[in-house]
Protein backbone atom coordinates (compact mmCIF):
# COMPACT_ATOMS: atom_id res chain seq x y z
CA UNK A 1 -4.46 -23.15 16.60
CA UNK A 2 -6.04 -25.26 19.22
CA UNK A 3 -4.78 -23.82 22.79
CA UNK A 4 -3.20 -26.92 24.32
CA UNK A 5 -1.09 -27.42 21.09
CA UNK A 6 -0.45 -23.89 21.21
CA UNK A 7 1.22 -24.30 25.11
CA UNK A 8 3.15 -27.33 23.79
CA UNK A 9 4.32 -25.22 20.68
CA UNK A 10 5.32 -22.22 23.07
CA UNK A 11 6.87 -24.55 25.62
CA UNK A 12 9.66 -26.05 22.89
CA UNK A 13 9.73 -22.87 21.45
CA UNK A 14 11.13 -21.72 24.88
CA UNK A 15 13.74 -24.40 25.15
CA UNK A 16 14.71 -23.88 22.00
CA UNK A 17 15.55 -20.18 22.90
CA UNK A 18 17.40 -21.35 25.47
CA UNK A 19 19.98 -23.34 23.45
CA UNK A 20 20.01 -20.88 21.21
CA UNK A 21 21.42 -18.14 24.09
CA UNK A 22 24.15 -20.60 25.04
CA UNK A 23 25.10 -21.46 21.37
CA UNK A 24 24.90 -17.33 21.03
CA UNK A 25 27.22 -16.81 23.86
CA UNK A 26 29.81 -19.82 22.97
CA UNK A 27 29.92 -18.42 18.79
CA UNK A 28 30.45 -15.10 20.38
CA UNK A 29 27.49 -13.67 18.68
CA UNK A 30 27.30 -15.43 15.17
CA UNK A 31 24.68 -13.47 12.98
CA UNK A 32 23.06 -16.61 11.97
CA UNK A 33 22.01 -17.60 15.77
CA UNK A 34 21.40 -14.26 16.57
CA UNK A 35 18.74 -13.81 13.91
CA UNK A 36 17.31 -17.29 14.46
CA UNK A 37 16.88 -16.15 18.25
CA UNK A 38 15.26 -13.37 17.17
CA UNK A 39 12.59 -15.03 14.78
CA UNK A 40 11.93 -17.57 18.16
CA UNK A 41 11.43 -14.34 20.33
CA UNK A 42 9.25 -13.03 17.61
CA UNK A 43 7.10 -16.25 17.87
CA UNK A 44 6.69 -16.02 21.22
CA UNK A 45 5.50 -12.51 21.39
CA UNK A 46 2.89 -13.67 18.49
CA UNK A 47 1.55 -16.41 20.62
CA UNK A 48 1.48 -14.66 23.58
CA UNK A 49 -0.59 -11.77 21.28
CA UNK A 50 -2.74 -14.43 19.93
CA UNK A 51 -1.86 -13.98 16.57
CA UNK A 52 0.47 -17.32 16.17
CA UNK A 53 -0.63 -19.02 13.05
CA UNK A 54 -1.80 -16.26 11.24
CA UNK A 55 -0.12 -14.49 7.79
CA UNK A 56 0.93 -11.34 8.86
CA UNK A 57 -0.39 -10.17 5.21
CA UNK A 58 -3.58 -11.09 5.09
CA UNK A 59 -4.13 -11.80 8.72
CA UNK A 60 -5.57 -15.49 7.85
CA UNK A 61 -4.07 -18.82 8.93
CA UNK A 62 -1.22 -20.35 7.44
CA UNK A 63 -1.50 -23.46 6.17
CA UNK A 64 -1.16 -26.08 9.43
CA UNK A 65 1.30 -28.62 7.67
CA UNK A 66 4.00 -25.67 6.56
CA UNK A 67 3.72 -24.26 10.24
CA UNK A 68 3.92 -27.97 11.97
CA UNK A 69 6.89 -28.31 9.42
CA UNK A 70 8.58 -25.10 10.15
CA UNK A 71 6.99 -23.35 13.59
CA UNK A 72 8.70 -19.85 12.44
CA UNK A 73 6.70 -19.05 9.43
CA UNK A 74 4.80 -15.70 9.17
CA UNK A 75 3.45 -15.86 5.96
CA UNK A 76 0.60 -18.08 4.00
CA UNK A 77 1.31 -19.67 0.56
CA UNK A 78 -0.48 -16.52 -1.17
CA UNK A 79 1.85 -13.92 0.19
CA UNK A 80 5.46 -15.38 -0.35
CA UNK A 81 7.65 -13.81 -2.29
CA UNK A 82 9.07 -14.94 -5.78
CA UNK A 83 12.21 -15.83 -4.26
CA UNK A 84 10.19 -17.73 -1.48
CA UNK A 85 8.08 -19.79 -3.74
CA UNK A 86 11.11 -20.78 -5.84
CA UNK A 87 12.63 -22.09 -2.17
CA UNK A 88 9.54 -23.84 -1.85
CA UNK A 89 9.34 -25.98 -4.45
CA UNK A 90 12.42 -26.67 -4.58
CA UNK A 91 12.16 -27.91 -1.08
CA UNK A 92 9.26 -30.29 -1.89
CA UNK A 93 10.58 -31.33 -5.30
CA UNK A 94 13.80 -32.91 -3.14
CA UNK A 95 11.18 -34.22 -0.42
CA UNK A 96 9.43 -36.18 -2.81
CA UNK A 97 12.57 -37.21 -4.63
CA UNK A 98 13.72 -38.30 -0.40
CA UNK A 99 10.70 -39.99 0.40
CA UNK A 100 10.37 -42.11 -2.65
CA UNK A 101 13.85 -43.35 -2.38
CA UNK A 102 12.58 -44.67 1.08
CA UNK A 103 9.82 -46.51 -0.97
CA UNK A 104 11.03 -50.71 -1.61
CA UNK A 105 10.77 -52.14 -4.87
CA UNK A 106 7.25 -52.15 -6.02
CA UNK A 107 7.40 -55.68 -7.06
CA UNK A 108 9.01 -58.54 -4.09
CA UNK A 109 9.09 -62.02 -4.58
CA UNK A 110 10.80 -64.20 -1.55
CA UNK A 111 9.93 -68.12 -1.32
CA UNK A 112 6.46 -68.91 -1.01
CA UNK A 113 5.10 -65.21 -1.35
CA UNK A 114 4.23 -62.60 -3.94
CA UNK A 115 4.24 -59.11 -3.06
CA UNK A 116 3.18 -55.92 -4.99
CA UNK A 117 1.99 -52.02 -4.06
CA UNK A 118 0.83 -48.91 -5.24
CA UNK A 119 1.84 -45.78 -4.52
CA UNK A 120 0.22 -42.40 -5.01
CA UNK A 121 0.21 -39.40 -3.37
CA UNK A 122 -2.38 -36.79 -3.47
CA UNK A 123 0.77 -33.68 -4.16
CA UNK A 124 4.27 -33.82 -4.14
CA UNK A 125 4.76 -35.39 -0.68
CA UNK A 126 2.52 -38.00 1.04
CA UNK A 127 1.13 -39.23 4.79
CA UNK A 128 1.44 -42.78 3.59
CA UNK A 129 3.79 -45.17 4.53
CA UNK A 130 4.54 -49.09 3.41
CA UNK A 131 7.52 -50.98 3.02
CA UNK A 132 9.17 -54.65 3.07
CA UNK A 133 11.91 -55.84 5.07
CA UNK A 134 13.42 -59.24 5.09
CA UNK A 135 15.27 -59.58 8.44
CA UNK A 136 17.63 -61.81 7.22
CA UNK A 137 18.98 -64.94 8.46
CA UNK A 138 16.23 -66.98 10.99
CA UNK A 139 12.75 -68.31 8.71
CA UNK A 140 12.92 -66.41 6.18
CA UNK A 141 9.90 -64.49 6.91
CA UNK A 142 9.15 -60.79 5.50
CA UNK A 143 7.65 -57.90 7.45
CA UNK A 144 5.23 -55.84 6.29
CA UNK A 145 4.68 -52.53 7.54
CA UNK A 146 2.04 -50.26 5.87
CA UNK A 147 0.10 -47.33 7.90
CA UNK A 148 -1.13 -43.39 7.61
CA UNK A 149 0.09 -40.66 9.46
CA UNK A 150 -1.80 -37.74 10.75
CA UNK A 151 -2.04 -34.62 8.82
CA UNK A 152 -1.16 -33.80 5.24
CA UNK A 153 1.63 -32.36 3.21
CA UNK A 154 5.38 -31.35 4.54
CA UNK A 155 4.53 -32.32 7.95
CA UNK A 156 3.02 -36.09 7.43
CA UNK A 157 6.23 -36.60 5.17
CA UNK A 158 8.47 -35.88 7.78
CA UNK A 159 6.55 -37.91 10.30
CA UNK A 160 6.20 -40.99 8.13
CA UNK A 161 9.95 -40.78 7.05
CA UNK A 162 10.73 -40.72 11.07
CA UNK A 163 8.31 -43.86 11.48
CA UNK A 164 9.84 -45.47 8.87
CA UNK A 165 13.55 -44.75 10.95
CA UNK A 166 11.90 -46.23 14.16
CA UNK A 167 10.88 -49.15 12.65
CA UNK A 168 13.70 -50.42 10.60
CA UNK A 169 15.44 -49.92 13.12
CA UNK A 170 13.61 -52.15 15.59
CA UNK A 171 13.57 -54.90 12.65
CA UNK A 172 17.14 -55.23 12.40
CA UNK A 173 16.55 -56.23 15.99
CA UNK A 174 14.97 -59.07 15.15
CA UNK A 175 11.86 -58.63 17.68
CA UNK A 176 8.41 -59.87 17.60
CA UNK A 177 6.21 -58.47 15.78
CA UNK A 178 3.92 -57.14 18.41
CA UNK A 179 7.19 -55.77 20.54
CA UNK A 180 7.99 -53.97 17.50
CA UNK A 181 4.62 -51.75 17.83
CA UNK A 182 4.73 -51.37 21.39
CA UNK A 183 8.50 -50.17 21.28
CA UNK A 184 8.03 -48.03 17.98
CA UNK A 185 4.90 -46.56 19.79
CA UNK A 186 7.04 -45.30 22.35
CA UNK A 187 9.89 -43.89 20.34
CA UNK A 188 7.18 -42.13 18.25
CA UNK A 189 5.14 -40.65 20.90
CA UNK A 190 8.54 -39.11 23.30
CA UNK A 191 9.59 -37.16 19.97
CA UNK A 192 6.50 -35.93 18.44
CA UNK A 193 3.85 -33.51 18.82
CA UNK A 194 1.22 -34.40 20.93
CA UNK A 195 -1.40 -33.90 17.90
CA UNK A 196 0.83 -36.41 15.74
CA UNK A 197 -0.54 -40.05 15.40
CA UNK A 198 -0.02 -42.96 12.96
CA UNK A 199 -2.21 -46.04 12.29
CA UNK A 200 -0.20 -48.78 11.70
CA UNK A 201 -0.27 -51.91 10.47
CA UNK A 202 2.88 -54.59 11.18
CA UNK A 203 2.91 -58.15 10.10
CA UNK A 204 5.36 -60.87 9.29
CA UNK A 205 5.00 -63.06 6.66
CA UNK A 206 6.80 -66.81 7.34
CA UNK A 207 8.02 -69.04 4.77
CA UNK A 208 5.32 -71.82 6.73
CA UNK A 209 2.53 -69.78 5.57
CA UNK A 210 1.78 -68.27 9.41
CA UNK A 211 1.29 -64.22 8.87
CA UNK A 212 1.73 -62.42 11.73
CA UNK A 213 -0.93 -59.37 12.03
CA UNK A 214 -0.43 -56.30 14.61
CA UNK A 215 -2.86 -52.80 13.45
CA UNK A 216 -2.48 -50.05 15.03
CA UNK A 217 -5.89 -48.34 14.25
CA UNK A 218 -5.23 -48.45 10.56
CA UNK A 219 -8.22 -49.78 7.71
CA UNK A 220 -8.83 -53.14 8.94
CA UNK A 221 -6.73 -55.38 6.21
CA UNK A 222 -8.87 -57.67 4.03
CA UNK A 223 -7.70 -61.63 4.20
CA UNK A 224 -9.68 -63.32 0.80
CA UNK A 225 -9.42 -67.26 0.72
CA UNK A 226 -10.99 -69.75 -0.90
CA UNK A 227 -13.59 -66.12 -2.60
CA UNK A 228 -14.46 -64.97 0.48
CA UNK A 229 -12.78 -61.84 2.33
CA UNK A 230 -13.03 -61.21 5.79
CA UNK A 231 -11.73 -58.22 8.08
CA UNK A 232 -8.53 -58.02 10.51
CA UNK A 233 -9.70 -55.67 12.88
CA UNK A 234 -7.22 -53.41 15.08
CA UNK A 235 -5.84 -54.86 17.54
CA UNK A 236 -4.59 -51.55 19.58
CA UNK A 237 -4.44 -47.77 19.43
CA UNK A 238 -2.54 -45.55 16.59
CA UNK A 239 0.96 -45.00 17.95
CA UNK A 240 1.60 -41.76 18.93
CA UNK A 241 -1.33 -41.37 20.80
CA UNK A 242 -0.38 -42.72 24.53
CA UNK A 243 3.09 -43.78 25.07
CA UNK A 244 2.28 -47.37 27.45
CA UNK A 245 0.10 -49.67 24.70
CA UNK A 246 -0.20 -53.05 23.91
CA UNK A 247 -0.19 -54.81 21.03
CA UNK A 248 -1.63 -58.08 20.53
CA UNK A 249 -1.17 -59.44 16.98
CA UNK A 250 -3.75 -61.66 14.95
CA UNK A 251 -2.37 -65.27 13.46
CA UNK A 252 -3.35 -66.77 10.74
CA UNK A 253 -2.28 -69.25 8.21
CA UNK A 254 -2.25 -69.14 4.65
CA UNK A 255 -2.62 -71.10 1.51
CA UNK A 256 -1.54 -71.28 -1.73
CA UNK A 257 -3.83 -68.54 -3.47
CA UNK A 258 -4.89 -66.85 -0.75
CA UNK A 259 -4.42 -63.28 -0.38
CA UNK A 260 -3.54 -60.68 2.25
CA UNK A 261 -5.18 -56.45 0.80
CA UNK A 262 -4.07 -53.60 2.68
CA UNK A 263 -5.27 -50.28 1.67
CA UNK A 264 -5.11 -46.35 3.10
CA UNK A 265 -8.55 -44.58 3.56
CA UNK A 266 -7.43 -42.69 0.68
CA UNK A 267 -9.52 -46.48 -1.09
CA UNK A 268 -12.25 -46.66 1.66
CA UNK A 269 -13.13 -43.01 2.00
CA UNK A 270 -13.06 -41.62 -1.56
CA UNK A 271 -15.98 -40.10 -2.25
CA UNK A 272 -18.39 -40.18 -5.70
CA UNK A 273 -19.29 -36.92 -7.58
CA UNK A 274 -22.75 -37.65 -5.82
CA UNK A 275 -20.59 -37.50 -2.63
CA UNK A 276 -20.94 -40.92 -1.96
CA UNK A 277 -18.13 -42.94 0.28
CA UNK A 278 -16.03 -46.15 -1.50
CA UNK A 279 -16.52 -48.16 1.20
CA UNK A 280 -15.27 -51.14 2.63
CA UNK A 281 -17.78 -53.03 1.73
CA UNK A 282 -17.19 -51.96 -2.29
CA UNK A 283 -13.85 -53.34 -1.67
CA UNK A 284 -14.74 -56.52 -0.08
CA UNK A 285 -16.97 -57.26 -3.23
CA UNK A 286 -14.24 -56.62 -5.92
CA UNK A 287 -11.86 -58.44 -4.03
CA UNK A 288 -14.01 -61.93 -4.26
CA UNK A 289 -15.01 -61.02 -7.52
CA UNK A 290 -11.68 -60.86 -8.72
CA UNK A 291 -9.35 -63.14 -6.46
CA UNK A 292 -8.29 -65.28 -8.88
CA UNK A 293 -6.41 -62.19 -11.01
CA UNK A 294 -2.50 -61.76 -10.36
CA UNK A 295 -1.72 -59.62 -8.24
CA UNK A 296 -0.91 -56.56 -10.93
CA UNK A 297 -4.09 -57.44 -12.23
CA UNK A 298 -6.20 -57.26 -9.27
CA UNK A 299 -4.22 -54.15 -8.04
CA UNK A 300 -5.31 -52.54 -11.58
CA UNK A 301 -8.67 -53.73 -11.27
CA UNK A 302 -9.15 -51.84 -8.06
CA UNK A 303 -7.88 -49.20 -9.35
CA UNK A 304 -10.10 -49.01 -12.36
CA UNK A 305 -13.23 -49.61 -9.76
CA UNK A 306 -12.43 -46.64 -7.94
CA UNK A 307 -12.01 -43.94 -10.97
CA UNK A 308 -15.57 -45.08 -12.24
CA UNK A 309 -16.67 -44.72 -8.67
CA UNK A 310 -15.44 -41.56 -8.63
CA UNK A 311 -16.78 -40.19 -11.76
CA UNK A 312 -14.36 -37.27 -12.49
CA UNK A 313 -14.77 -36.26 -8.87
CA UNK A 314 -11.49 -35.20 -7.44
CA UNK A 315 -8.88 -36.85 -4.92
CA UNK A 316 -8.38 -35.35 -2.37
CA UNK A 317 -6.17 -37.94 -0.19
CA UNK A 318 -3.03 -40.00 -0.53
CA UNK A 319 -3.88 -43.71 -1.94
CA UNK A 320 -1.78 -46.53 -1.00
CA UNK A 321 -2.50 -50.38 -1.85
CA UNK A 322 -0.69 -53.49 -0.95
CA UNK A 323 -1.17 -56.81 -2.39
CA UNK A 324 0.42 -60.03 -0.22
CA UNK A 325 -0.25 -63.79 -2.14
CA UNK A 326 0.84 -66.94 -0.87
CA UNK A 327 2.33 -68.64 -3.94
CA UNK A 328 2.72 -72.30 -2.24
C-alpha cells in the first residue's frame, strides 16, 4: 500500500480508536466495541510492522477494493472461510440489488427529448454512475449526470452510490449546473480518501433545446448533428482530487435529430484479442454512420461494434452508454 495512503489510513484508524474508547467506557464495556477496538489496535500494530494489506495466510496482498471497503480485513479472497465466503456474497448480491435500485428508468421521455442508457457492469457491483433528474417546476429542463469513479469492485460502489447522494441532493437545490460540480466536488473530496476521484460529467437539458455541459475529466461526450460528431472536452478536474475547482460548463444548442453520446472508458479503452484499443475515434465513425437509427437502435449498434471488435477477448471494465436526442 502506497505510504502516504498508508499515514492517512493509520491516521482515521486512530480516531476511530478513539471513539471507540469513549463508546467502550459509556456501554460499560460492551463485547461488541471491545472486540472492534481490538481488531483497530490490531491494524495499527500491522501497519506500524509493515505488514498492513497483506493475508495473514499466504502473506500476499489483499485485494485493494475489499480493504478500501472494509480497512480491518486480514485475509485475501483465497483464504476465507466457508462461512466467510457465504457472508460475502451475500453482501455483494444485496449491493448490486442497492445500487441498481439507484439506477433511473432506462428509457425517459420529457418534452422535446429522448433519453436511453445502458448499463453493465464488469461483476456484481460497478464504478459507473448515470442518472436523470427532472428538477421540477422552472423550464422543464432534465439533468444529466453520468461519470466513473476510481477503483473497482465494493469500494467504487460505495463511492458512486455517495456521489450519487451529493448530487441529488444539490439538484433539488435547484443550482446551476456548473455550481453543482464545484459544490459536489467539495462534499466529495472532505469525506473521501485522498486516492478516491470521480470524472464527471453534469449537464442540463432545456425544453429550448440549450444543453448545458460541465465534465469533470470524464470521456469527452460526443455531440453528432447534421452526420458529423464532434468532442466536448473537460472543462475541469475529476472531483475528488483538490477540494477549491472550477467548473466552467460548455453551451450548446440543439436540433431536432441531433444527438448528445456519453460513454465510460469501459467503450473507448476496450481492447481487441490483438490487444488493440476501441478508440474514440472507432466511436466517432459509428456514430455518423449510424445517426439516423433510434436511439435503441444506435445504442445496439454500438454495442454489436464493440463485441466484433473485441473478438472473444474478455471485459475487463464496467461499460456504461447514454444516448440524449432532441425530438423537436
Amino acid at each position: 500500500m502506497p505510504e502516504v495512503q498508508e499515514l492517512v489510513l493509520k491516521d482515521q484508524l486512530t480516531q476511530r480508536r478513539r471513539q471507540l474508547e469513549k463508546a467502550v467506557t459509556v456501554s460499560r464495556g460492551r463485547d461488541d466495541l471491545v472486540r472492534l477496538m481490538e481488531q483497530v489496535d490490531q491494524a495499527l500494530e500491522r501497519i506500524d510492522h509493515g505488514t498492513y494489506g497483506l493475508c495473514e495466510e499466504c502473506h500476499d496482498p489483499i485485494e485493494p477494493d475489499r480493504l478500501l471497503a472494509d480497512p480491518l480485513l486480514c485475509f485475501c479472497l483465497d483464504h476465507l472461510s466457508p462461512d466467510q465466503q457465504r457472508s460475502l456474497q451475500m453482501d455483494l448480491e444485496l449491493a448490486s440489488r442497492v445500487q441498481r435500485a439507484l439506477l433511473p428508468k432506462q428509457s425517459h421521455t420529457v418534452p422535446g427529448w429522448e433519453i436511453r442508457y445502458h448499463y453493465e457492469p464488469a461483476g456484481p457491483v460497478s464504478g459507473d454512475y448515470c442518472d436523470l433528474v427532472d428538477p421540477g417546476p422552472g423550464d422543464g429542463g432534465l439533468f444529466f449526470l453520468f461519470g466513473d469513479v476510481s477503483g473497482k469492485g465494493v469500494a467504487a460502489s460505495m463511492l458512486m452510490a455517495r456521489l450519487h447522494a451529493i448530487l441529488r441532493a444539490l439538484i433539488d437545490a435547484q443550482l446551476p449546473a456548473g455550481e453543482i460540480m464545484g459544490r459536489a466536488n467539495r462534499l466529495f473530496c472532505e469525506s473521501s480518501l485522498p486516492a478516491s476521484f470521480a470524472t464527471l460529467v453534469c449537464g442540463r437539458a432545456g425544453r429550448n433545446g440549450e444543453v448545458e455541459v460541465g465534465n469533470a475529466g470524464h470521456c469527452p461526450p460526443l455531440l453528432v448533428r447534421n452526420g458529423r460528431a464532434s468532442r466536448i472536452e473537460a472543462t475541469g478536474l475529476p472531483v475528488g482530487l483538490f477540494c477549491t475547482v472550477d467548473y466552467p460548463v460548455e453551451r450548446v444548442n440543439l436540433s431536432r435529430g441531433d444527438t448528445l453520446f456519453l460513454y465510460t472508458d469501459g467503450l473507448s479503452e476496450a481492447r481487441s484479442a490483438d490487444r488493440q484499443e476501441y478508440g474514440i475515434e472507432r466511436i466517432a465513425r459509428l456514430l455518423e454512420e449510424r445517426h439516423a437509427l433510434p436511439v435503441p437502435d444506435l445504442i445496439g449498434a454500438c454495442l454489436e461494434d464493440l463485441r466484433v471488435f473485441r473478438s472473444g477477448a474478455p471485459r475487463t471494465d464496467d461499460l456504461t452508454l447514454m444516448v440524449i436526442r432532441r425530438t423537436e
